[in-house]
N, C-alpha and C. Protein backbone atom coordinates (compact mmCIF):
# COMPACT_ATOMS: atom_id res chain seq x y z
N UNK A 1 -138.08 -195.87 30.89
CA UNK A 1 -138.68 -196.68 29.86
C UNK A 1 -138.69 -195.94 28.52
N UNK A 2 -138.75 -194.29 28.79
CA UNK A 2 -139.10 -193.96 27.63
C UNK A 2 -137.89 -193.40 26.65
N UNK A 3 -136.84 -193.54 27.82
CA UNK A 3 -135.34 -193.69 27.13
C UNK A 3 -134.96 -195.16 26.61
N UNK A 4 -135.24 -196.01 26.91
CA UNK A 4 -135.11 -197.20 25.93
C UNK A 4 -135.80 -197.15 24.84
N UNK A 5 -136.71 -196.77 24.84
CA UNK A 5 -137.43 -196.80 23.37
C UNK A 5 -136.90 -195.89 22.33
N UNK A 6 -136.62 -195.04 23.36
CA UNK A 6 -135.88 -193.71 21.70
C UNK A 6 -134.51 -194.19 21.69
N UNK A 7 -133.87 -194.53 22.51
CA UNK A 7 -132.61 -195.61 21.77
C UNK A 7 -132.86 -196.60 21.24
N UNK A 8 -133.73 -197.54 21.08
CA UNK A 8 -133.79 -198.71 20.09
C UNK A 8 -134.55 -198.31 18.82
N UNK A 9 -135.57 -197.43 19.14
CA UNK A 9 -135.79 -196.43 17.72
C UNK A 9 -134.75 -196.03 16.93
N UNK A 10 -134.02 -195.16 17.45
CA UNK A 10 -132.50 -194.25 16.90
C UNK A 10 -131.45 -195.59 16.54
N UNK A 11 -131.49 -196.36 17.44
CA UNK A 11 -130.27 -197.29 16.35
C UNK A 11 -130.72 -198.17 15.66
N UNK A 12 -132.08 -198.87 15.65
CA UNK A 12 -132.60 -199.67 15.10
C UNK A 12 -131.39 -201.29 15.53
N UNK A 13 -132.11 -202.07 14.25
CA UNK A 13 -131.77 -203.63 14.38
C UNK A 13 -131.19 -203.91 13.29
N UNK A 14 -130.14 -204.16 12.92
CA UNK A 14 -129.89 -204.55 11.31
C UNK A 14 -129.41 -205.97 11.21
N UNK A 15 -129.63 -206.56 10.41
CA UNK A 15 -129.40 -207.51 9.74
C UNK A 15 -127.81 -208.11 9.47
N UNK A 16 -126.89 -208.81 10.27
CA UNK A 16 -125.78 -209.36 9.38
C UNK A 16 -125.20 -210.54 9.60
N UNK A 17 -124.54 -210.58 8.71
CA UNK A 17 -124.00 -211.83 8.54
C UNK A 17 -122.95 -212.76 9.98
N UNK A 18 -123.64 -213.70 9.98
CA UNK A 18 -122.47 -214.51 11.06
C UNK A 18 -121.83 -215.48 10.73
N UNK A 19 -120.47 -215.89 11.21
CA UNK A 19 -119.26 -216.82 10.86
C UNK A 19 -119.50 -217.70 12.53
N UNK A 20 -118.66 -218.89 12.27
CA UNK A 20 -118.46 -219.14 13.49
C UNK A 20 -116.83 -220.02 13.56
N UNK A 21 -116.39 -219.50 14.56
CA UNK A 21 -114.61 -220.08 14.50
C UNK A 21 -115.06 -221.63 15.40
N UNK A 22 -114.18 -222.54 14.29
CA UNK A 22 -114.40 -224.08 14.80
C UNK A 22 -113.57 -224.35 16.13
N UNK A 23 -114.09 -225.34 16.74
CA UNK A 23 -113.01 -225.23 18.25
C UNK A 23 -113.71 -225.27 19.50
N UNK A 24 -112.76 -225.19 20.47
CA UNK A 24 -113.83 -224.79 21.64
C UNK A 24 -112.78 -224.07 22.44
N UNK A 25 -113.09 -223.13 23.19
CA UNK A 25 -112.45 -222.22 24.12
C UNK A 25 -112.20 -222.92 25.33
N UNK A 26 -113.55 -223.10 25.97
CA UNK A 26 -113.53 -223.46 27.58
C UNK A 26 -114.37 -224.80 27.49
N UNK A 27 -114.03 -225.07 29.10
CA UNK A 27 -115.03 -226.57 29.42
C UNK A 27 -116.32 -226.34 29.37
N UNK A 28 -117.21 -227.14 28.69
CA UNK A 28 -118.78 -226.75 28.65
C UNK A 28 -118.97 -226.74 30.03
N UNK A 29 -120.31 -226.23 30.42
CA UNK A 29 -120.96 -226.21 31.93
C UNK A 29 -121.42 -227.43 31.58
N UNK A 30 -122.09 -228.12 31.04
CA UNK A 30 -123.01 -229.34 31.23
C UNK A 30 -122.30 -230.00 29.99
N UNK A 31 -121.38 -230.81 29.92
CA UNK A 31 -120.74 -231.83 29.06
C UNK A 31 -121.62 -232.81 28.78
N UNK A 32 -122.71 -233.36 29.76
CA UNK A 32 -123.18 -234.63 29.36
C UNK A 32 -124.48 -234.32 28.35
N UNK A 33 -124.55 -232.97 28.39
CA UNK A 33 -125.20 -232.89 26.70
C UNK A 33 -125.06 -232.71 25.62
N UNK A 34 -123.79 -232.73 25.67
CA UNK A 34 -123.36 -232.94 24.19
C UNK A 34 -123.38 -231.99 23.46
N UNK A 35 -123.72 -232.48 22.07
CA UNK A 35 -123.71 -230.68 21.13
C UNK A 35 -124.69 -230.24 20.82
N UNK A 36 -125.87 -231.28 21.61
CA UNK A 36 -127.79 -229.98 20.73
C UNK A 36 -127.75 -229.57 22.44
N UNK A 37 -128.87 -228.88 22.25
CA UNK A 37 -129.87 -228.46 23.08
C UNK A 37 -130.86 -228.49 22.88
N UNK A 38 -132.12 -228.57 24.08
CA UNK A 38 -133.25 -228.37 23.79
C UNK A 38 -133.90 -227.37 24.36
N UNK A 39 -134.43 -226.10 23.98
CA UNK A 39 -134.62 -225.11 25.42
C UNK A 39 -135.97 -225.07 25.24
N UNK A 40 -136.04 -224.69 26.63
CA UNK A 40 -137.83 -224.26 26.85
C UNK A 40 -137.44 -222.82 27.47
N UNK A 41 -138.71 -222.49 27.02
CA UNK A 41 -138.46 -219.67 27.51
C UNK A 41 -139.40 -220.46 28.19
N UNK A 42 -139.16 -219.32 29.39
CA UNK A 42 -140.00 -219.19 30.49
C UNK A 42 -140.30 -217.97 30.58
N UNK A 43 -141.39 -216.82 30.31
CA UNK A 43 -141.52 -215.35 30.45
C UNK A 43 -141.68 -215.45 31.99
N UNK A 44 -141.03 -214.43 32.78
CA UNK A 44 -141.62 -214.66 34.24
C UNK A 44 -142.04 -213.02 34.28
N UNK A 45 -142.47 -212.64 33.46
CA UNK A 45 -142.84 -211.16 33.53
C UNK A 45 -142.35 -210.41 33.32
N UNK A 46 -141.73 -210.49 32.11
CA UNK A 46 -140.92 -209.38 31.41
C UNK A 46 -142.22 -208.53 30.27
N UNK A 47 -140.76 -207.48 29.67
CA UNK A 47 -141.94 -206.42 29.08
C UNK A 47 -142.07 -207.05 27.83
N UNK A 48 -141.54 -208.28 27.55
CA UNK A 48 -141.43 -208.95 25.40
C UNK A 48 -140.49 -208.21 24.89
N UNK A 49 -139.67 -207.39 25.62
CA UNK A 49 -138.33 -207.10 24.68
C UNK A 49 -137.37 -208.61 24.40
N UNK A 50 -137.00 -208.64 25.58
CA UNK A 50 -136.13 -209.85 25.63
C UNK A 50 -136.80 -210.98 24.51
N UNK A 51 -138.38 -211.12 24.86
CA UNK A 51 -139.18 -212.08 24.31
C UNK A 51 -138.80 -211.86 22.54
N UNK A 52 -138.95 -210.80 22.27
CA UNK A 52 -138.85 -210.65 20.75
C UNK A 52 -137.50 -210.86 19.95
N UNK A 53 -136.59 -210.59 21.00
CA UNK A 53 -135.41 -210.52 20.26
C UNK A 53 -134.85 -212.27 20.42
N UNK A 54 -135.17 -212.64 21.28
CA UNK A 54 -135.36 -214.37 21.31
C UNK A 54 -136.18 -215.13 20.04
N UNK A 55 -136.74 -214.33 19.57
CA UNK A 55 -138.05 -214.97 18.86
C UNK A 55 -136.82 -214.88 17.36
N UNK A 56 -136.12 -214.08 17.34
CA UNK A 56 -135.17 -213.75 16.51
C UNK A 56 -134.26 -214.90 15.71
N UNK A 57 -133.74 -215.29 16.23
CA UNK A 57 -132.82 -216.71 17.09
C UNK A 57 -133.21 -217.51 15.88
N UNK A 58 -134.84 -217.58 15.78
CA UNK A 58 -134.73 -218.90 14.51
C UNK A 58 -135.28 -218.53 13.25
N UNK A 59 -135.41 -216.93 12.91
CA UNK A 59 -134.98 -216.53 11.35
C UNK A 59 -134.12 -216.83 10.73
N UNK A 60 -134.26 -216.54 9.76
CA UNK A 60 -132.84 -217.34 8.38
C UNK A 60 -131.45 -216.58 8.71
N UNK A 61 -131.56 -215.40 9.40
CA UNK A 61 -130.38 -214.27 9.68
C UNK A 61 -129.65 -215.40 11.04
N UNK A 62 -129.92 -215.36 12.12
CA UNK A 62 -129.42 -216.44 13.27
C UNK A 62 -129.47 -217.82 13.04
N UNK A 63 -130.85 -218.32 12.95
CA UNK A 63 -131.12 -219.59 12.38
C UNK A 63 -130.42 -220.68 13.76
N UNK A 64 -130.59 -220.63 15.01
CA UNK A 64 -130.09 -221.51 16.22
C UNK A 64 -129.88 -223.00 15.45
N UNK A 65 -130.92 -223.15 14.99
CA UNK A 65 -130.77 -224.69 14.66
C UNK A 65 -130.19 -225.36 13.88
N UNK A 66 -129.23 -224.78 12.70
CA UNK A 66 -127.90 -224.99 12.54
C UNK A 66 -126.83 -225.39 13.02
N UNK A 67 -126.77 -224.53 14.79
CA UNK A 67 -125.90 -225.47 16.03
C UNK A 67 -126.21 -226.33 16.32
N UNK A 68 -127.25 -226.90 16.69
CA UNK A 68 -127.98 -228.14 17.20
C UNK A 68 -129.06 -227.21 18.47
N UNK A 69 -129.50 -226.37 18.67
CA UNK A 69 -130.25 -225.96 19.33
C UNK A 69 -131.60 -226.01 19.13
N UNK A 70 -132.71 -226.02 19.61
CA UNK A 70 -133.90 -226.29 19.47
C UNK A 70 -134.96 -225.42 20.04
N UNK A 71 -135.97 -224.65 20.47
CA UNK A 71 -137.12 -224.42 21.13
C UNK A 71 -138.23 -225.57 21.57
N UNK A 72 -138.44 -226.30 22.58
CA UNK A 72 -139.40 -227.14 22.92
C UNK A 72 -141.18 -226.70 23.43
N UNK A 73 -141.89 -227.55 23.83
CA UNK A 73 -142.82 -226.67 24.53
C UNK A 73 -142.85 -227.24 25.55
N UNK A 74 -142.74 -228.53 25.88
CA UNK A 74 -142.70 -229.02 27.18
C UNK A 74 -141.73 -228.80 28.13
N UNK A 75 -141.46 -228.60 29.08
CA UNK A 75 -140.31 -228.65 29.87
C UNK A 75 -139.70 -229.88 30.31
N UNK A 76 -140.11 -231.07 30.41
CA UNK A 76 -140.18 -232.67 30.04
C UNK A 76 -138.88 -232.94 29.03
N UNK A 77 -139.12 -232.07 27.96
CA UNK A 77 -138.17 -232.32 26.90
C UNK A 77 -136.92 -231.35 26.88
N UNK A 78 -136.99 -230.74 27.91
CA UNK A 78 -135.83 -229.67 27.90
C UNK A 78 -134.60 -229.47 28.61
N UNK A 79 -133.69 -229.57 27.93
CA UNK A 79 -132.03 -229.30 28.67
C UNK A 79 -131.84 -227.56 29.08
N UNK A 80 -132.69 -226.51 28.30
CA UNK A 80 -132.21 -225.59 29.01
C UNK A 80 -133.19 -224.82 29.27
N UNK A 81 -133.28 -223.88 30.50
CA UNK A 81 -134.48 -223.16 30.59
C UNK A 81 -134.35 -221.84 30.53
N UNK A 82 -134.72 -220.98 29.42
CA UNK A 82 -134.15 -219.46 29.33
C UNK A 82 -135.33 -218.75 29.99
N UNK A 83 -135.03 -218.04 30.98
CA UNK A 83 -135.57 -217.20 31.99
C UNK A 83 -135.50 -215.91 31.22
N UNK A 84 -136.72 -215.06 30.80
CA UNK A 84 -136.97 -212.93 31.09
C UNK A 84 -137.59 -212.72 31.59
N UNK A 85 -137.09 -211.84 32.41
CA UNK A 85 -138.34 -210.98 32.99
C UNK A 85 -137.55 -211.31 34.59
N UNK A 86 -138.41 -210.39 35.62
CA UNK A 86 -137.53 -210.17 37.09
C UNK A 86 -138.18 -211.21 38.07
N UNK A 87 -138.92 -212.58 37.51
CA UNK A 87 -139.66 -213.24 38.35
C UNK A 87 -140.60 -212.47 39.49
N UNK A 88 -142.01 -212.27 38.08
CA UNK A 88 -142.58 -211.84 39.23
C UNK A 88 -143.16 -212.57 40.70
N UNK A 89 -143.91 -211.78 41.48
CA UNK A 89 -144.33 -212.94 43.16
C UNK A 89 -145.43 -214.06 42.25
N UNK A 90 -146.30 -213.60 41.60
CA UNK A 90 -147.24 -214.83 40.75
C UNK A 90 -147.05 -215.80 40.09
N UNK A 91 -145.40 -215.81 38.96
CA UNK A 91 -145.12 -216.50 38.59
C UNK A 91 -143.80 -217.38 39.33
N UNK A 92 -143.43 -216.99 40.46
CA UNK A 92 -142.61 -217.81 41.39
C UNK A 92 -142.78 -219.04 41.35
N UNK A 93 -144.13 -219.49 41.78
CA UNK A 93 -144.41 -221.17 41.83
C UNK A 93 -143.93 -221.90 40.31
N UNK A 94 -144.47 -221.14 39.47
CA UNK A 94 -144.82 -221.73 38.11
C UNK A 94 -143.77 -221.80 37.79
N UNK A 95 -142.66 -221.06 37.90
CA UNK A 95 -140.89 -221.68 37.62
C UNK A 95 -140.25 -222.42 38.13
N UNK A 96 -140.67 -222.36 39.41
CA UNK A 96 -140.30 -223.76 40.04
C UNK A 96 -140.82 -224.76 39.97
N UNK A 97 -142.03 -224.76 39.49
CA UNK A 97 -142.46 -226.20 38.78
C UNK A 97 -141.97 -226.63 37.09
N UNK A 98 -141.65 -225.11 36.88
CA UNK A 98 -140.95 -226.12 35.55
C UNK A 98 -139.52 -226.63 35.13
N UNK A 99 -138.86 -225.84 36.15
CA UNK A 99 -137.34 -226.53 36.80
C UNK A 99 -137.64 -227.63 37.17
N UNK A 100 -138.01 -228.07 37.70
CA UNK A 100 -138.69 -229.32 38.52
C UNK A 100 -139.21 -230.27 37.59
N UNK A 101 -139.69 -230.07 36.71
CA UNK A 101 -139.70 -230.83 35.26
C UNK A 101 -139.46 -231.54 34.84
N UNK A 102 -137.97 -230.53 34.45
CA UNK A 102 -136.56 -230.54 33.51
C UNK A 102 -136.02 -232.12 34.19
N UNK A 103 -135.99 -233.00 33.38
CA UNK A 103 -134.86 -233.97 33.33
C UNK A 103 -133.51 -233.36 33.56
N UNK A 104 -132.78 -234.19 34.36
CA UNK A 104 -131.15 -233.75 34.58
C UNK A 104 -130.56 -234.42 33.39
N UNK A 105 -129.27 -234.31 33.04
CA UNK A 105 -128.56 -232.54 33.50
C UNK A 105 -129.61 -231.49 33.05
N UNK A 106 -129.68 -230.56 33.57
CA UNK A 106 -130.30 -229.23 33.41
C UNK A 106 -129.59 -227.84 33.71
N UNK A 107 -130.00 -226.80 32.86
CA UNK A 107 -129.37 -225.83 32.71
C UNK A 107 -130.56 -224.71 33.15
N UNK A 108 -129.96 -223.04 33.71
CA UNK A 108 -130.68 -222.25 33.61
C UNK A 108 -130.14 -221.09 32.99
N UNK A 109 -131.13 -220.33 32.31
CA UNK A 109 -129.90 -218.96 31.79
C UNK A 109 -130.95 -218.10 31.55
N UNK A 110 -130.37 -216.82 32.72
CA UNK A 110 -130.80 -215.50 32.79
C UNK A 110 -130.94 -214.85 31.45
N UNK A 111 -131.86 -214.56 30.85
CA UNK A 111 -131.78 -213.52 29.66
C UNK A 111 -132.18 -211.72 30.01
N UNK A 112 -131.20 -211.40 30.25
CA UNK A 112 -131.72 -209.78 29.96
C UNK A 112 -131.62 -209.32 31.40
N UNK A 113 -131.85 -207.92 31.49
CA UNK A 113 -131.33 -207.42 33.09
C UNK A 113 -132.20 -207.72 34.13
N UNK A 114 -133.48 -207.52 33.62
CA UNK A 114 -134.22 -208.11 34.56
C UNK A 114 -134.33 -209.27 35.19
N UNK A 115 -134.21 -210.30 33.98
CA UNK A 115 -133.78 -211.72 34.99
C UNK A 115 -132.66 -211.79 35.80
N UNK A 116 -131.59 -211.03 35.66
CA UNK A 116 -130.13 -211.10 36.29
C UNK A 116 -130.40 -210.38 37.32
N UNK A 117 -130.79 -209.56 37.72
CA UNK A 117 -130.83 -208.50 38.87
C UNK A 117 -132.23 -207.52 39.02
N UNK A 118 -133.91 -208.11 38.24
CA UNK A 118 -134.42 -207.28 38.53
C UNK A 118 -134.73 -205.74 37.46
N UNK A 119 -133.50 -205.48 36.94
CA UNK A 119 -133.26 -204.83 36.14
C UNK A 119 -134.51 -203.17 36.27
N UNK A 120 -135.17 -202.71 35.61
CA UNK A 120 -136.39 -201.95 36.06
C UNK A 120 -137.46 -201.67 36.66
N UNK A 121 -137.28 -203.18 37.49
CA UNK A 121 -138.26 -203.23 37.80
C UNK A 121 -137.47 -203.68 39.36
N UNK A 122 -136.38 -203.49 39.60
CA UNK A 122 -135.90 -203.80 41.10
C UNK A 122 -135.99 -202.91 42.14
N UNK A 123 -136.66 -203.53 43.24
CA UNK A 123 -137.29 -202.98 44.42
C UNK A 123 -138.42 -203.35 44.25
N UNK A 124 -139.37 -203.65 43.30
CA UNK A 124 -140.80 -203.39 43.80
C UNK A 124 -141.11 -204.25 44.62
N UNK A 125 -142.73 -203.90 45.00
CA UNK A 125 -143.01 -205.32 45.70
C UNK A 125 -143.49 -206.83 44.94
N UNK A 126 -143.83 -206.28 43.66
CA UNK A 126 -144.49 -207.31 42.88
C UNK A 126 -143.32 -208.41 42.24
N UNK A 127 -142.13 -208.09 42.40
CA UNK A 127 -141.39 -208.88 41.49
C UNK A 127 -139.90 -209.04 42.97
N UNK A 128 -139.18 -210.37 42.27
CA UNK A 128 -137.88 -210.56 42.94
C UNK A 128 -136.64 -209.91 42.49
N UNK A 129 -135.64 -210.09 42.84
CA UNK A 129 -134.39 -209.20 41.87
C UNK A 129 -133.65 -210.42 41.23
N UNK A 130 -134.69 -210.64 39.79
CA UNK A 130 -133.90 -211.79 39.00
C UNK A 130 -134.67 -213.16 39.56
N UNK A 131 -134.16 -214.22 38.39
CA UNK A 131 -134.63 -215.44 38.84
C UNK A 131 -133.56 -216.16 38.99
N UNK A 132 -132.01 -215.86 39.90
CA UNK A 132 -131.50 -216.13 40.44
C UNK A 132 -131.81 -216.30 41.60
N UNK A 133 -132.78 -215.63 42.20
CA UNK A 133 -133.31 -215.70 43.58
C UNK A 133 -134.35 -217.20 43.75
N UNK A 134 -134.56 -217.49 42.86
CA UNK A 134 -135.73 -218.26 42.51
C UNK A 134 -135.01 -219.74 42.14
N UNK A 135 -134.43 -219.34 41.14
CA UNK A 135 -133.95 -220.44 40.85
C UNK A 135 -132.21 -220.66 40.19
N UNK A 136 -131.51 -221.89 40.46
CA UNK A 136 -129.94 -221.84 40.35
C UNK A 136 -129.83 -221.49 38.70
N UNK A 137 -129.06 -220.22 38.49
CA UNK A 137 -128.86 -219.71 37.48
C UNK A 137 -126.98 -220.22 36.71
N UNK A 138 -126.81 -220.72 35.87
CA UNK A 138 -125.44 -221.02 35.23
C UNK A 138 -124.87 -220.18 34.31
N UNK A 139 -125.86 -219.59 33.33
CA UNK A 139 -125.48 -218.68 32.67
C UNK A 139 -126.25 -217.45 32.74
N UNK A 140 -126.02 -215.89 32.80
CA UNK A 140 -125.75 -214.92 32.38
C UNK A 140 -126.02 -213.98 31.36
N UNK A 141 -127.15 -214.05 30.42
CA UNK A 141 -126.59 -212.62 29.40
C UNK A 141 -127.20 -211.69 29.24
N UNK A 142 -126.41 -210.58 29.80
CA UNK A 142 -126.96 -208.90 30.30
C UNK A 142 -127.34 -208.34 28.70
N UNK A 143 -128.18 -207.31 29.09
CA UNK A 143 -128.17 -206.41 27.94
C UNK A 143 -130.10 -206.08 28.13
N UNK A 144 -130.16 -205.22 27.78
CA UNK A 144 -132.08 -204.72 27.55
C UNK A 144 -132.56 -204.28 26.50
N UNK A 145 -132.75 -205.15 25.31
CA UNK A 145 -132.78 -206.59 25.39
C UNK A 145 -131.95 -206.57 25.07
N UNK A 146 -131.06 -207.92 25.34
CA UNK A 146 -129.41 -208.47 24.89
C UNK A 146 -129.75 -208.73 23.24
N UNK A 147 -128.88 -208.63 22.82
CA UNK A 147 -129.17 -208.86 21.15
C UNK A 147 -129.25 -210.91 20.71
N UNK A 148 -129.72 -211.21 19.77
CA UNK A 148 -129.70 -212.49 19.34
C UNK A 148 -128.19 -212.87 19.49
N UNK A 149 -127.24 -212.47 18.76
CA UNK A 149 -125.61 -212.27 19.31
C UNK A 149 -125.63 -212.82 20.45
N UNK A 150 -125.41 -211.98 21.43
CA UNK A 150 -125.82 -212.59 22.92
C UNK A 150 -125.96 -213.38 23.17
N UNK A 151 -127.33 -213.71 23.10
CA UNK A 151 -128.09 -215.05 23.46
C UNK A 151 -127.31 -216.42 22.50
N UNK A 152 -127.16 -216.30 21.65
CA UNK A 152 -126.47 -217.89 20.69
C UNK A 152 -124.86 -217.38 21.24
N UNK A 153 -123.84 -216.59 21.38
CA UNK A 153 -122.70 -216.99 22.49
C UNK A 153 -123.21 -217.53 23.88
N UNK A 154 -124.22 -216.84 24.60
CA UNK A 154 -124.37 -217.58 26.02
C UNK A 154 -124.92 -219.03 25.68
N UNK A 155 -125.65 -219.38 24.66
CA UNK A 155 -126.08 -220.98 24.61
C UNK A 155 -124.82 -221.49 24.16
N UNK A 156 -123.62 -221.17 23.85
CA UNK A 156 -122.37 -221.81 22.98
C UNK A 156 -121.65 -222.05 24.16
N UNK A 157 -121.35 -221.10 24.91
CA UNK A 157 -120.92 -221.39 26.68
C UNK A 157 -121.42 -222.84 27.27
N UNK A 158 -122.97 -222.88 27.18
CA UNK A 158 -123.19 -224.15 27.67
C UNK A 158 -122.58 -225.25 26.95
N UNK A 159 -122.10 -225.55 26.06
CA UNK A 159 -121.55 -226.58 25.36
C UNK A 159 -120.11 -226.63 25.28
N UNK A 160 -119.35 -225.48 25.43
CA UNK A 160 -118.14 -225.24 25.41
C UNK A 160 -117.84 -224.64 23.79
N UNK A 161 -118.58 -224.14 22.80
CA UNK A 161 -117.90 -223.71 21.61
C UNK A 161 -117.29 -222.24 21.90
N UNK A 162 -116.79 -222.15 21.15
CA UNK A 162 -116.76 -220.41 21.28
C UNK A 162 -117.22 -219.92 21.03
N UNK A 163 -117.06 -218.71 21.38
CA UNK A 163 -118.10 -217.26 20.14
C UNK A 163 -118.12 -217.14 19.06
N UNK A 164 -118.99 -216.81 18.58
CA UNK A 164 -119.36 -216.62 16.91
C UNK A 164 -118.78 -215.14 16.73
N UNK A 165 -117.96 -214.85 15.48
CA UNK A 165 -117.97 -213.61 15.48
C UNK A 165 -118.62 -212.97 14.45
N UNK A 166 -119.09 -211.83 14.09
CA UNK A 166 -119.98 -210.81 13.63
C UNK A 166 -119.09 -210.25 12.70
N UNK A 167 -119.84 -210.33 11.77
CA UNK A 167 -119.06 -209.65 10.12
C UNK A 167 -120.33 -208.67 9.74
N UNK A 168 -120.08 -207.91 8.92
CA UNK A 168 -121.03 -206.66 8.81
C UNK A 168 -121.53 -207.52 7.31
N UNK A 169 -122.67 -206.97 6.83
CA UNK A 169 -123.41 -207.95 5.66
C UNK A 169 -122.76 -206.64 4.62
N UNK A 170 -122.18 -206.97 3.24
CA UNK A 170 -122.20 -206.33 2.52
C UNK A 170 -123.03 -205.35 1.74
């Protein structure tokens, strides 16, 4: 733990500019939603890394909602459900009730290592390895915490756009 912190100290977070190439690469996972989204975060017991750098997403620097992406609070209203944290044993039920929610089509997407596999917290007894175990996962994006980057290519996957690419800010 206390090597993650003096690496995200030492490189810090900077600020830059993003482009995005028009088009689409691959077949969306869920076509019948078209080009917004609506997501609902689910913390299942993560440490708020993941949480913060998500929180990122709708500053003027990322700005999601430019794509058509959204943050909801209900799960009622939500096409995608972004999972952090390694699902702990307490919050097990409570994700499966909010999958359970979700109107179809519905999406799930692992954010960060812990949701994918557990990440620091795999083996214990208090937590599962990931909320793949828990619940059907479609998308994927590794990293501790994965950067905002990250996270807006893995929501572009669900729709089929491509990746955005990263220009350095002058």
């Amino acid at each position: 733990m206390w090597n993650l912190l003096r690496r995200s100290i030492k490189m810090g977070r900077l600020a830059r500019k993003i482009s995005i190439d028009s088009g689409t690469t691959s077949e969306p996972i869920l076509p019948e939603l078209g080009q917004s989204l609506h997501i609902r975060h689910l913390d299942c017991g993560s440490c708020n890394g993941c949480d913060w750098e998500m929180t990122a997403l709708l500053n003027p620097v990322y700005d999601i909602q430019r794509f058509g992406f959204d943050f909801v609070a209900s799960p009622r209203h939500a096409d995608v459900l972004m999972c952090t944290g390694p699902a702990s044993t307490h919050l097990v039920r409570a994700a499966r009730d909010t999958y359970e929610a979700m109107p179809n089509p519905k999406c799930v997407v692992a954010v960060g290592d812990c949701a994918i596999n557990g990440g620091v917290s795999q083996g214990s007894y208090a937590s599962r390895q990931g909320i793949g175990e828990v619940l059907p996962v479609q998308v994927c994006i590794p990293g501790c915490p994965p950067t905002p980057e990250d996270m807006i290519n893995g929501l572009l996957q669900i729709i089929g756009k491509r990746p955005i690419n990263l220009q350095k800010a002058d």
